[in-house]
Protein backbone atom coordinates (compact mmCIF):
# COMPACT_ATOMS: atom_id res chain seq x y z
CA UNK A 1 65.29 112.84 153.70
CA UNK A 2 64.13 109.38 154.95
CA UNK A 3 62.18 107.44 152.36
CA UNK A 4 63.04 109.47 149.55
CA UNK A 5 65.52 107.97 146.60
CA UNK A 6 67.65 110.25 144.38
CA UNK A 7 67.19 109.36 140.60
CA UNK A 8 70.38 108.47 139.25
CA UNK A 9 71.12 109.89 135.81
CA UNK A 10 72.51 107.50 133.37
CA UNK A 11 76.58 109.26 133.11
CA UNK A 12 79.57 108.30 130.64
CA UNK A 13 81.19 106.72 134.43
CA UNK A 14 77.95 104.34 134.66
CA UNK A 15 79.03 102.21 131.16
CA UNK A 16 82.40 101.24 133.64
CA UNK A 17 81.71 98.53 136.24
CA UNK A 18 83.52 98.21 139.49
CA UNK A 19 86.28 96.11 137.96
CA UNK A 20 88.93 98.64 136.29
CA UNK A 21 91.04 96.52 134.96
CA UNK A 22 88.24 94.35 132.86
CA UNK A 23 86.42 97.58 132.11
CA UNK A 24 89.83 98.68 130.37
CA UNK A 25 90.40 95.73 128.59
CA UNK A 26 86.83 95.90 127.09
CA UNK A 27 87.41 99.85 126.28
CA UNK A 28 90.66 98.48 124.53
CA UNK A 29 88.20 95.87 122.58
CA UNK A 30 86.03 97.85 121.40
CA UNK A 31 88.83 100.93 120.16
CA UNK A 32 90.33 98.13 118.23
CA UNK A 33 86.84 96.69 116.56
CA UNK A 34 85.94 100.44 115.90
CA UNK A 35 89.24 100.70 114.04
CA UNK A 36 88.74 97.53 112.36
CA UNK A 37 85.48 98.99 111.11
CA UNK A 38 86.99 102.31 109.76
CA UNK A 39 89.46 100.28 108.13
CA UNK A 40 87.29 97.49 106.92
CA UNK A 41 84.25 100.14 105.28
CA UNK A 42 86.53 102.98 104.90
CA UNK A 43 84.25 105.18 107.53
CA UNK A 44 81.45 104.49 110.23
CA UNK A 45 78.72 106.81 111.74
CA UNK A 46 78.87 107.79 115.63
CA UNK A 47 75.39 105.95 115.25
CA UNK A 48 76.13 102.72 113.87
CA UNK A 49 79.47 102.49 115.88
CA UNK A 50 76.86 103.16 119.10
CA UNK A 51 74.31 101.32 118.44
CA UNK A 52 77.11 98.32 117.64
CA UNK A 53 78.53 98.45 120.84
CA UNK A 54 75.30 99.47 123.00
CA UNK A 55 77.27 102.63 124.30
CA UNK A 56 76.50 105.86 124.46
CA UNK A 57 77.52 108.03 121.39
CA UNK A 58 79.26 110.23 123.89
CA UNK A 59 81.48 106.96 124.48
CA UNK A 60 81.93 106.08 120.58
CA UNK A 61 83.05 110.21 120.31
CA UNK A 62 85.35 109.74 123.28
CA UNK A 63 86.89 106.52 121.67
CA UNK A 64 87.43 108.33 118.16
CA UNK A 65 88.66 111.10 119.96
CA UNK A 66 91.73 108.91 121.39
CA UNK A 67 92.12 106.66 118.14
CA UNK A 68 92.31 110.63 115.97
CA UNK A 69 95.31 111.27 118.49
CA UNK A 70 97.15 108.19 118.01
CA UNK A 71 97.31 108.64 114.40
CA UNK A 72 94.92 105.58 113.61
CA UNK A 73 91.88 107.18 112.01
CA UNK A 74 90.00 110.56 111.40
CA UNK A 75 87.46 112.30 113.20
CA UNK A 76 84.78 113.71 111.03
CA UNK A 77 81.50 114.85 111.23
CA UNK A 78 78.81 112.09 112.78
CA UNK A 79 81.60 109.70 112.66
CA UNK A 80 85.28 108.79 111.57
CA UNK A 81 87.43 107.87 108.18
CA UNK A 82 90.67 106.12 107.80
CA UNK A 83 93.78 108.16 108.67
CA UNK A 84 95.99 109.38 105.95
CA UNK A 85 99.38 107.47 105.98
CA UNK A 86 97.53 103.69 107.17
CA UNK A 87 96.86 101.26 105.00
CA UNK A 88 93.37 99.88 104.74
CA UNK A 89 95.20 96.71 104.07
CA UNK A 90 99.28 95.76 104.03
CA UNK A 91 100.99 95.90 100.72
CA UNK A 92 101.19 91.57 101.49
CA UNK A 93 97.59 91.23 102.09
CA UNK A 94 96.95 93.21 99.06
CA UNK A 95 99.44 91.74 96.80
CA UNK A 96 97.74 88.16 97.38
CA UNK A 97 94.25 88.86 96.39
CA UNK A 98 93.74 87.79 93.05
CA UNK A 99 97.49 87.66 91.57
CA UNK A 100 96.54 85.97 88.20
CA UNK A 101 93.88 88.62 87.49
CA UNK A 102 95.91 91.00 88.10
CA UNK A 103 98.67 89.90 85.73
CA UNK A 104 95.97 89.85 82.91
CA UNK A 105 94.79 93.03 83.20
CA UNK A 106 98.09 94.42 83.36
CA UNK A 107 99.28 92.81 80.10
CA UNK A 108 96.23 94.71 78.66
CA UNK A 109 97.79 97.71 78.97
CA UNK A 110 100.33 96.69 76.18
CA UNK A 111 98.82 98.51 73.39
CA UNK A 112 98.94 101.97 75.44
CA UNK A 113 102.94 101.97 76.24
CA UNK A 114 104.32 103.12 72.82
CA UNK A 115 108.18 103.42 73.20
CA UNK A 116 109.53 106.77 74.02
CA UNK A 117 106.24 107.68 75.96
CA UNK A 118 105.33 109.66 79.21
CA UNK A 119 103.33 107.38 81.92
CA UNK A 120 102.17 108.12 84.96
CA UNK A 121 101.57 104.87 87.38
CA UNK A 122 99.26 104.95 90.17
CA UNK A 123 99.28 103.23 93.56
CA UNK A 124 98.01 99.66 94.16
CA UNK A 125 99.64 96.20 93.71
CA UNK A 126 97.75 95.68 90.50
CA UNK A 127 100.54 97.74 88.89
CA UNK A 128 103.28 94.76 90.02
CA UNK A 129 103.60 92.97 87.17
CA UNK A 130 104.09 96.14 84.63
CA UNK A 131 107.84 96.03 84.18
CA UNK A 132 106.93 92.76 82.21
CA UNK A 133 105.31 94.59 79.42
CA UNK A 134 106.96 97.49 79.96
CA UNK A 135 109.95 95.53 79.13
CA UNK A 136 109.08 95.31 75.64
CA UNK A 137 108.87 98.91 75.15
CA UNK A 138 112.05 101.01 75.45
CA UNK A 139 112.51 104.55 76.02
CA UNK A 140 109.46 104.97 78.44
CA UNK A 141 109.34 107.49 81.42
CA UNK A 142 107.61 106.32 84.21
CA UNK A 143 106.64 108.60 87.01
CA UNK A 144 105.01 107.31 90.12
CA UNK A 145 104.29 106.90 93.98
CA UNK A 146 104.20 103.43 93.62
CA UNK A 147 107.28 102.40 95.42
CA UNK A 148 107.25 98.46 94.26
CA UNK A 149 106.42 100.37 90.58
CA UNK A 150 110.00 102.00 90.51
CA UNK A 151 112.02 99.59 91.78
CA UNK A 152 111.05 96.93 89.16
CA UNK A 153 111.28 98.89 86.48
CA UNK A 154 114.05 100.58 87.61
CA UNK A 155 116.20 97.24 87.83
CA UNK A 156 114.57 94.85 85.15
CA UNK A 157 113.49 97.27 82.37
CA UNK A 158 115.44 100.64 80.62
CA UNK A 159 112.64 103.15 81.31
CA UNK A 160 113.34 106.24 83.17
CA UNK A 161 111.95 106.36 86.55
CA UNK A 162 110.77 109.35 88.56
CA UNK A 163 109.26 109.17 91.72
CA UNK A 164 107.57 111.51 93.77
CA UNK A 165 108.73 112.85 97.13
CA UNK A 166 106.59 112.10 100.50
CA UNK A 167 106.37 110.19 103.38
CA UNK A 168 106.03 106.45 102.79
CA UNK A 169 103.07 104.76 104.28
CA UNK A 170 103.20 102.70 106.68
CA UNK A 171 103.42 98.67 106.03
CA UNK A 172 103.07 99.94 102.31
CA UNK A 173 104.67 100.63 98.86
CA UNK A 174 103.39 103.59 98.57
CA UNK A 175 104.38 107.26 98.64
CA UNK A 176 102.48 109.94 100.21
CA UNK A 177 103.68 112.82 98.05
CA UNK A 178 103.52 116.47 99.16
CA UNK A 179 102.19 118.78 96.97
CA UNK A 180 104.57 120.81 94.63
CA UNK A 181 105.03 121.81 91.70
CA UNK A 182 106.53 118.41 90.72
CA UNK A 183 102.60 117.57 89.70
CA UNK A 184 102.90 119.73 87.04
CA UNK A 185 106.64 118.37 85.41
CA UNK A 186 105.19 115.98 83.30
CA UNK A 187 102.31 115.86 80.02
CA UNK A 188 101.49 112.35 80.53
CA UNK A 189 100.47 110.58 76.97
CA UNK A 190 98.68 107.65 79.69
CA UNK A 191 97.67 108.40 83.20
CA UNK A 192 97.05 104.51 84.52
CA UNK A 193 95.70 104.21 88.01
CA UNK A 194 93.73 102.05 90.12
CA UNK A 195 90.85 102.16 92.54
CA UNK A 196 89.89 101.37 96.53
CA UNK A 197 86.68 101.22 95.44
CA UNK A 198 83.62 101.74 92.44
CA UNK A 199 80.12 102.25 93.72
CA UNK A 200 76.84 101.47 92.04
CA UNK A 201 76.70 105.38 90.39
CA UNK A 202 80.41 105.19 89.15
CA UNK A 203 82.45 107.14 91.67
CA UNK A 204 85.97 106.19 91.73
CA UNK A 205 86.88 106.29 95.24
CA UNK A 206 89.86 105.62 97.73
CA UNK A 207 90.36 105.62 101.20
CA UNK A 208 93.44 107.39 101.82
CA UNK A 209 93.14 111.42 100.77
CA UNK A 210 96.65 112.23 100.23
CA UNK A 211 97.03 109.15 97.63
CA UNK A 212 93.33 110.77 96.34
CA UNK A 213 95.25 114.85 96.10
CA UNK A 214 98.03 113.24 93.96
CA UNK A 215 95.91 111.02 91.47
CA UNK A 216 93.34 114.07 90.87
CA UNK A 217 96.28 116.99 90.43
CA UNK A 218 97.82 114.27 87.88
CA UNK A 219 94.79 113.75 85.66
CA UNK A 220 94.63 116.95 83.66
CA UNK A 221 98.08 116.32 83.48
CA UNK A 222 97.31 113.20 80.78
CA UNK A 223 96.24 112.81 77.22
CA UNK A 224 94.78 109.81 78.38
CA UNK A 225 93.43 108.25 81.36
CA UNK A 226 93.18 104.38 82.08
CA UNK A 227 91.47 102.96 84.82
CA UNK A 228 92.69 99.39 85.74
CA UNK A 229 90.07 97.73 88.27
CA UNK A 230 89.35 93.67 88.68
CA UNK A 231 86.22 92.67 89.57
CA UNK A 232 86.20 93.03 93.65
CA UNK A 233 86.48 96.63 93.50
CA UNK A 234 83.20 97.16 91.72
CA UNK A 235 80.28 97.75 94.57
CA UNK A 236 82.22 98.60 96.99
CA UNK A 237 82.66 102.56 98.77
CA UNK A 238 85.13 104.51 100.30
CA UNK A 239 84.99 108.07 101.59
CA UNK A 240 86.95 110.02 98.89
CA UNK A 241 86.30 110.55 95.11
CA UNK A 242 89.06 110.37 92.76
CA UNK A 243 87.02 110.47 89.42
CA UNK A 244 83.84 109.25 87.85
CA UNK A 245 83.65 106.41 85.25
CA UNK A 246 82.66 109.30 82.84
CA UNK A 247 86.10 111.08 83.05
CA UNK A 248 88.23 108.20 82.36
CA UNK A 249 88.72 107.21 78.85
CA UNK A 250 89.35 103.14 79.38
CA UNK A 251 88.48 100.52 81.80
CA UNK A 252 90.40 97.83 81.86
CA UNK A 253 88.55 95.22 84.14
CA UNK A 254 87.23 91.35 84.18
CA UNK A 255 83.66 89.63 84.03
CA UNK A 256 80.68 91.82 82.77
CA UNK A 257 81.46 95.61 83.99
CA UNK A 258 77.90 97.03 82.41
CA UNK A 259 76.20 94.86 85.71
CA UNK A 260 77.96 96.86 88.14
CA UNK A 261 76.29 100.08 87.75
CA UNK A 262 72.84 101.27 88.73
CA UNK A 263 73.23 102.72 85.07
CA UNK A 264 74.78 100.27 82.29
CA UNK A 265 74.55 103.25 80.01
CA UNK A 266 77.62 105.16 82.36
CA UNK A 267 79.95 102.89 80.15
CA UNK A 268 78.91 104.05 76.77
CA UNK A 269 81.26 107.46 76.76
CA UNK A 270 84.59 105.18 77.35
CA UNK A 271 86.21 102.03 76.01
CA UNK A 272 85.93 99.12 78.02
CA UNK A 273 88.11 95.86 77.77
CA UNK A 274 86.51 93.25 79.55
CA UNK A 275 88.39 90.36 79.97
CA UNK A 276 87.08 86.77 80.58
């Protein structure tokens, strides 16, 4: 009809201008910020991804939808979570961030390793260093997904190593195991693991949930349990619970842990050495 103008609804095809091949490259920017994101926080909302990007959330689902089937990241409700089998960061990156700290905290864990003792080893570079004390205590069984774990100890110490089976993460040290009933071979005198993340209310968290199924099949497993965390974990979140603070019996950490929770008093059921 002459004079009259059609309203024209707002559609997913209106976010892509005329020029394809730009449009595409700016889809392609904004998949690889989103999985930067997911990676960086452990998780973002449809909303904040949306609003972020000044797209549609039906655009933000599509773009999860095609990172999910590429293996990159999770879909979950309201938003996405980093994929099992991807590290949030490479075993390098990792391994560089505080190195001397690291060391420290590690030789704390000298009194624990009595010779002739069970130990299981968690994931994380902090455990690098621990065929340097372990060296000083013979007869030890270690058991472990922490690739860069064995093989030290393996070739510089006499301990007996055992590592789980699974698929080995990518640009990592770290086995993926696959549950069976190999979580159940060991009684563990120490349980010594390590953290993505510790949150204001004490939730031990970590971003990948197959390394999460391992650690919390392996805990009833131990006599004791030792959590080994420096400083930069504390505050920060991830979207899967290992533990609380309350179920471990040590932390082994640096600076002034008791400022780090919403509740100082969360510390008073476990031993904490604080180093300087």
């Amino acid at each position: 009809m002459s004079g009259v103008t059609t309203p024209q609804l707002r559609t997913e095809s209106a976010e892509i201008p005329v020029d394809a091949p730009a449009a595409n490259g700016r889809v392609g920017e904004r998949r690889q910020a989103i999985l930067e994101a997911v990676r960086t926080h452990g998780a973002a909302s449809v909303a904040e991804l949306a609003e972020r990007f000044d797209v549609t959330y039906q655009t933000i689902r599509r773009d999860l939808r095609t990172l999910e089937t590429q293996g990159l990241l999770q879909k979950g409700f309201g938003g996405a979570f980093a994929s099992p089998g991807v590290a949030h960061h490479t075993h390098h990156e990792r391994n560089a961030v505080q190195v001397g700290v690291k060391r420290q905290l590690v030789a704390a864990l000298e009194e624990f390793l009595a010779p002739g003792g069970t130990v299981f080893v968690g994931l994380g570079t902090t455990f690098d260093s621990l065929h340097e004390v372990l060296a000083r205590h013979p007869g030890v069984l270690i058991a472990t997904p922490n690739l860069e774990v064995a093989h030290s100890c393996a070739l510089k110490t006499d301990a007996t190593v055992y590592v789980y089976g699974g698929y080995v993460r990518n640009k990592d040290s770290s086995v993926l195991t696959l549950a069976d009933d190999s979580r159940q071979r060991f009684k563990f005198d120490v349980a010594i693991i390590g953290a993505s993340a510790i949150d204001r209310e004490g939730t031990v968290q970590e971003f990948d949930p197959m390394e999460v199924d391992l650690v919390r099949s392996i805990l009833p497993c131990a006599r004791q349990v030792i959590l080994v965390a420096h400083d930069e974990k504390f505050g920060r979140r991830a979207p899967h619970v290992v533990t609380q603070i309350a179920d471990i019996d040590v932390l082994i950490t640096n600076g002034a842990p008791a400022g780090r929770f919403d509740d100082p008093a969360i510390l008073s059921g476990l031993r904490v050495i604080a180093l300087p």
